[in-house]
Protein backbone atom coordinates (compact mmCIF):
# COMPACT_ATOMS: atom_id res chain seq x y z
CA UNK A 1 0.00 0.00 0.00
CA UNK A 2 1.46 3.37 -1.10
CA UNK A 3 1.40 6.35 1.70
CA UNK A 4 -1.40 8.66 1.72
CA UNK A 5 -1.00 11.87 -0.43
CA UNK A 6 -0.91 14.06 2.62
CA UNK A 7 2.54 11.99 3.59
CA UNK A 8 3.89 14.03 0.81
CA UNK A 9 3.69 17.62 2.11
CA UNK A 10 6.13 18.86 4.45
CA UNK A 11 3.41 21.38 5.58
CA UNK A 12 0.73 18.78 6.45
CA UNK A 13 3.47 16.50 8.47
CA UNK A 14 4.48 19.79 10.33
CA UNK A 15 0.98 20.55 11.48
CA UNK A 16 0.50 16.59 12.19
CA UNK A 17 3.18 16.77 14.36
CA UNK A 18 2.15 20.40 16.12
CA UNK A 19 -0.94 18.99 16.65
CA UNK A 20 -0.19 16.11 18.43
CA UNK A 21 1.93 18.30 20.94
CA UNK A 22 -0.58 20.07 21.99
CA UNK A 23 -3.12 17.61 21.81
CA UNK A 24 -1.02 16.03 24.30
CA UNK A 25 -0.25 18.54 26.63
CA UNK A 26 -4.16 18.95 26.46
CA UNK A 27 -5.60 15.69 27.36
CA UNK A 28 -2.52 15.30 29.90
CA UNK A 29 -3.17 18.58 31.93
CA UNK A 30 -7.29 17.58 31.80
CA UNK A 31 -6.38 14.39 32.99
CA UNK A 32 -4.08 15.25 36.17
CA UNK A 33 -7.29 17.06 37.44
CA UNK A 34 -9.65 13.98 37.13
CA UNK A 35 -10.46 11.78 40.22
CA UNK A 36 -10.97 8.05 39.64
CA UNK A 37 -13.99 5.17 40.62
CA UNK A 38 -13.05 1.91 39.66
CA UNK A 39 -14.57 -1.34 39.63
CA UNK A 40 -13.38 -4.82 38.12
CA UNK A 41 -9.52 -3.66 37.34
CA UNK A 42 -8.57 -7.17 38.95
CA UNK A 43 -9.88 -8.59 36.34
CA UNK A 44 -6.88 -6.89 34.01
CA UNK A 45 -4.22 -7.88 36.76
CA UNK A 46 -6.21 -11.62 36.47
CA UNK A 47 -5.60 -12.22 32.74
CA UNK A 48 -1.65 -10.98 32.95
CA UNK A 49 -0.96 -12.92 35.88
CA UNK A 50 -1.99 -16.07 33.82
CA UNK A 51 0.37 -15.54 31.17
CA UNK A 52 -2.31 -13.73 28.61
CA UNK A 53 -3.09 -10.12 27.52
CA UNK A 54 -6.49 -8.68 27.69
CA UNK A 55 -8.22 -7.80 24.27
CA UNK A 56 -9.63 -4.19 25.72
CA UNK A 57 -13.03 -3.41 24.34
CA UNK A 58 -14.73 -0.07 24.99
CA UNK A 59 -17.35 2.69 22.94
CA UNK A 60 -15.37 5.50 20.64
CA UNK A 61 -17.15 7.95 22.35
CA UNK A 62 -15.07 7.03 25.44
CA UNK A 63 -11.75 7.53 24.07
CA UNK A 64 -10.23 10.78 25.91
CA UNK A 65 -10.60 9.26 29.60
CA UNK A 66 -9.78 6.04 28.44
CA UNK A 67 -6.57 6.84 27.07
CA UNK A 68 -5.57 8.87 30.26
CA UNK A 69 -6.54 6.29 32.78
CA UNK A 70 -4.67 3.51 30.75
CA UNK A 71 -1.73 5.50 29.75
CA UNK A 72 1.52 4.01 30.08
CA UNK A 73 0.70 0.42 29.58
CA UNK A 74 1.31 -0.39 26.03
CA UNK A 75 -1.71 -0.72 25.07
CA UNK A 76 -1.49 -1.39 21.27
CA UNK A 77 -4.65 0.44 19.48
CA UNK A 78 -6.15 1.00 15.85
CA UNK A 79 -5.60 3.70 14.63
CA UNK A 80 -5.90 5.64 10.72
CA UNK A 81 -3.96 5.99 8.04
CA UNK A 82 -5.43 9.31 7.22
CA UNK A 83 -4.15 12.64 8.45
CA UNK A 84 -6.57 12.93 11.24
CA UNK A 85 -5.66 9.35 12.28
CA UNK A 86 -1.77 10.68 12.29
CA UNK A 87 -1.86 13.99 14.79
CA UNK A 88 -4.36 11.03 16.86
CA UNK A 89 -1.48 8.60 16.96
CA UNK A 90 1.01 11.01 17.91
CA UNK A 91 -0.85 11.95 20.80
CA UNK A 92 -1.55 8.30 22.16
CA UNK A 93 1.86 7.18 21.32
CA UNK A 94 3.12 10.25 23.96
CA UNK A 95 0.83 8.65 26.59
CA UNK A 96 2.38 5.36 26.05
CA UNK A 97 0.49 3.19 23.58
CA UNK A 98 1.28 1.41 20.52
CA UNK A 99 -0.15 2.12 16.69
CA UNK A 100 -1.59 -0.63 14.41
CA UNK A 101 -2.48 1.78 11.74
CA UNK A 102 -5.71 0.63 9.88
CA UNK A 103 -9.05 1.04 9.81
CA UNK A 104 -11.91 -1.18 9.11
CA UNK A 105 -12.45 0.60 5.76
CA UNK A 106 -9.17 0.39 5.00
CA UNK A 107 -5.97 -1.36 6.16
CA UNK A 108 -7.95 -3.37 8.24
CA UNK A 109 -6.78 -6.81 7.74
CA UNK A 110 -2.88 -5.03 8.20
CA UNK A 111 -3.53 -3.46 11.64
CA UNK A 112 -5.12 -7.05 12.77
CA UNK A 113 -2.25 -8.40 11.72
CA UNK A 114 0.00 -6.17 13.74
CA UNK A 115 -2.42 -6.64 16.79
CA UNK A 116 -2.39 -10.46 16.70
CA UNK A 117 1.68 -10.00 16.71
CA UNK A 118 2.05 -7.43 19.36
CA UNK A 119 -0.61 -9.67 21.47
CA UNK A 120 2.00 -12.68 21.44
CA UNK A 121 4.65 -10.32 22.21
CA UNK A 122 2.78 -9.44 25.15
CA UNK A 123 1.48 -6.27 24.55
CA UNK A 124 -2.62 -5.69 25.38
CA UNK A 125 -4.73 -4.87 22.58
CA UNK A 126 -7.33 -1.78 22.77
CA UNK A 127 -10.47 -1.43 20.61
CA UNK A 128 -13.28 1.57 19.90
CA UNK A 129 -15.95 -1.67 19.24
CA UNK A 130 -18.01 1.05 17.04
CA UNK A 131 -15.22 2.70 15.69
CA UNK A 132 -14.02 4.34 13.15
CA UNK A 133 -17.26 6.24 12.26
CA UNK A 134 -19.69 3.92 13.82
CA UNK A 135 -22.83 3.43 13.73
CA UNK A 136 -22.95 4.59 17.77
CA UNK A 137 -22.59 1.46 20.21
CA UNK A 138 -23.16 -1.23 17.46
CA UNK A 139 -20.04 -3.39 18.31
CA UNK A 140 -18.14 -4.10 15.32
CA UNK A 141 -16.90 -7.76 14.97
CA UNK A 142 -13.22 -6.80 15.03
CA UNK A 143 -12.01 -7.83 18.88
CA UNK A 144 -14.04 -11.22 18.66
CA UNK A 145 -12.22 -12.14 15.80
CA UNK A 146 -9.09 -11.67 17.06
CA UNK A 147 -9.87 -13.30 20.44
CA UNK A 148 -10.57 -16.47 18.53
CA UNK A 149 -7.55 -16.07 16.26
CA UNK A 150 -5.07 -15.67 19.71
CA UNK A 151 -7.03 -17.00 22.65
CA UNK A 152 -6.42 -14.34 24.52
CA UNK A 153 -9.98 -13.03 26.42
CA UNK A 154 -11.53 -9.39 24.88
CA UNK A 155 -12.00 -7.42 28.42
CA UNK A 156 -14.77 -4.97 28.57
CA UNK A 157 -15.15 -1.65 30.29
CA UNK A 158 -16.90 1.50 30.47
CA UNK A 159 -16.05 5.22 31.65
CA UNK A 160 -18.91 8.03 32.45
CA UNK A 161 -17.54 11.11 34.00
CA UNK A 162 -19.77 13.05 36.80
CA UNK A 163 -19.79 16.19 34.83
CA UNK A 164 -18.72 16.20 30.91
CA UNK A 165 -18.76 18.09 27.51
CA UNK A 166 -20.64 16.19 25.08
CA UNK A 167 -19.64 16.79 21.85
CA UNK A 168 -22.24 16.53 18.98
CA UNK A 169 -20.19 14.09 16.82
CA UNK A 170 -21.52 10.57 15.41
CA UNK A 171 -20.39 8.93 18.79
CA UNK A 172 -21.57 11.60 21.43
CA UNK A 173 -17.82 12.26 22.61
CA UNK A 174 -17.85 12.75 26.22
CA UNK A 175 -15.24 15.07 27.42
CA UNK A 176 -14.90 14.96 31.17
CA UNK A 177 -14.75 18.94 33.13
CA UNK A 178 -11.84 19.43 34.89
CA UNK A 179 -11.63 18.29 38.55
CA UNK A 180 -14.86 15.99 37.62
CA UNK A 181 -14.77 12.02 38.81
CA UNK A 182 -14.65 9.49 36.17
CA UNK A 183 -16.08 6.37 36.83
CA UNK A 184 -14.34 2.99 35.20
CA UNK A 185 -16.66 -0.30 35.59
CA UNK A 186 -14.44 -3.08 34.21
CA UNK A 187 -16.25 -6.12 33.21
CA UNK A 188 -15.59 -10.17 33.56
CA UNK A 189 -13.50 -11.15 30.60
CA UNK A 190 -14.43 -14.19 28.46
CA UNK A 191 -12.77 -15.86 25.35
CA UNK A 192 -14.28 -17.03 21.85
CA UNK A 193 -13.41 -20.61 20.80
CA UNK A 194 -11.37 -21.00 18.29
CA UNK A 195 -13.51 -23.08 16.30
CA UNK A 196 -16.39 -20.47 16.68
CA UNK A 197 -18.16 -20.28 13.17
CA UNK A 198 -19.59 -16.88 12.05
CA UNK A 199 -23.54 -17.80 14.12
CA UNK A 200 -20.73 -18.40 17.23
CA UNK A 201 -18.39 -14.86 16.33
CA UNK A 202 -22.29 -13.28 16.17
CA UNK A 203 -23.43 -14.48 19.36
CA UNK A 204 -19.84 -13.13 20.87
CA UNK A 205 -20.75 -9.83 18.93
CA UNK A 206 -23.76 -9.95 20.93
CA UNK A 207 -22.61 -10.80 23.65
CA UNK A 208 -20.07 -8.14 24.32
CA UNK A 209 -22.92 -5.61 23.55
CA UNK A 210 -24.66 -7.31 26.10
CA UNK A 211 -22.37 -6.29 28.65
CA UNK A 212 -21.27 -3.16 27.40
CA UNK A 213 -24.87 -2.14 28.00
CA UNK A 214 -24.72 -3.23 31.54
CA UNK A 215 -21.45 -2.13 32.30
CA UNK A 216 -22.80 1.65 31.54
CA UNK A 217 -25.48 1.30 33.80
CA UNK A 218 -23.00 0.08 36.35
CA UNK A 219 -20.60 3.11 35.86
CA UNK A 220 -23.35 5.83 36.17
CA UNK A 221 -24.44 3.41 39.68
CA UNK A 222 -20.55 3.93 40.42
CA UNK A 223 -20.71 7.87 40.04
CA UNK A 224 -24.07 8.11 42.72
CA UNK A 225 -22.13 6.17 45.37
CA UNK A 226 -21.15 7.94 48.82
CA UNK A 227 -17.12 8.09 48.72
CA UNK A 228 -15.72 7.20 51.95
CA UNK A 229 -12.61 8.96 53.19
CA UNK A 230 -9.19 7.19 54.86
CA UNK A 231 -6.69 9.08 54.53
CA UNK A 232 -6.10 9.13 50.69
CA UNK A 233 -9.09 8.38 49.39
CA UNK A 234 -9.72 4.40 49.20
CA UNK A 235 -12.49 4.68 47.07
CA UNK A 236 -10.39 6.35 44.01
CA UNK A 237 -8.31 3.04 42.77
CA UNK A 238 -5.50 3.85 40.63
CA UNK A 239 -2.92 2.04 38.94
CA UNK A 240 -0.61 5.24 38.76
């Protein structure tokens, strides 16, 4: 596959660059102010303990607090070949993830490739579900597949901050205010046979909907409990 056109102009790789600086400085200075909920990280710490990386599966419109929180833990994610998809990647790669750069339009089958490689090199894997452009919190079939190409288990999670931007984009963005609390309800793992025909990668589909669903509703429950204070707070979990 050739570069994109854009690749060519010195101009257009400048301003890639310039905006991933301060897209970076950005989400990173938002972020420092956020406080944290968690429930269900063990399960993470469960699936690297037994010798396996977690397939990461999440909603698009998700993607600033996500990448925060789970900065620093090379994460490998999806991301374009376009411009837009470049100034993204430079941003995410300065808050410690790896690229697969793809899409499912295009490049797809490469950036699977790369994630079923980086997966048995023992990096975790990170996926939008209804990503690139959607449509909103339809889960695309992407992390099933590869879960029954590697055997490694697609993980689950949601974030909902207590007070938020929402953007009016295809996927709702939520941007969290500063100082808000962002709620993270991490969900029980499960794997996809590897003789799973396409009615068994469906019903995995569906099933990782399924929970995605519920795991919202658990995050907003999160975000109404009382927070009990001892000494630093023991409510806000973080892996930092």
């Amino acid at each position: 596959m050739t570069d994109s056109p854009w690749r060519s102009s010195a101009s257009k790789r400048a301003q890639a660059k310039l905006l991933a600086m301060a897209g970076y400085r950005l989400v990173a200075a938002l972020g420092s102010t956020l406080r944290w909920r968690t429930e269900g990280l063990e399960h993470f710490d469960a699936i690297i303990r037994s010798g396996r990386q977690p397939i990461m599966a999440f909603w698009h419109g998700r993607i600033l607090p996500a990448a925060y929180y789970f900065r620093g833990r090379r994460i490998v994610v999806i991301t374009s070949e376009n411009f837009d998809g470049e100034w993204i990647a430079g941003i995410i790669e300065r808050l410690g993830y790896g690229t697969a750069r793809g899409s499912t339009s295009r490049g797809g089958g490469k950036a699977l490739l790369r994630l079923t490689r980086d997966l048995e090199a023992g990096h975790p894997a990170g996926f939008t579900l209804d990503g690139p452009r959607g449509p909103s919190r339809v889960a695309q079939p992407g992390a099933v597949w590869l879960a029954k190409t590697t055997g490694h288990p697609v993980l689950p999670f949601h974030l909902e901050a207590s007070r938020h931007w929402t953007l009016k984009s295809w996927d709702r963005t939520q941007i969290p205010k500063p100082f808000s609390t962002v709620a993270i309800a991490m969900g029980e793992p499960f794997s996809v046979a590897a003789d799973a025909d396409e009615a068994g990668i469906e019903e995995a589909r569906q099933t990782l909907e399924e929970r995605l669903f519920a795991l919202e509703t658990r995050a907003a429950e999160l975000l109404c409990q009382p927070i009990h204070h001892k000494g630093h707070d023991g409510a806000d979990q973080t892996w930092d």
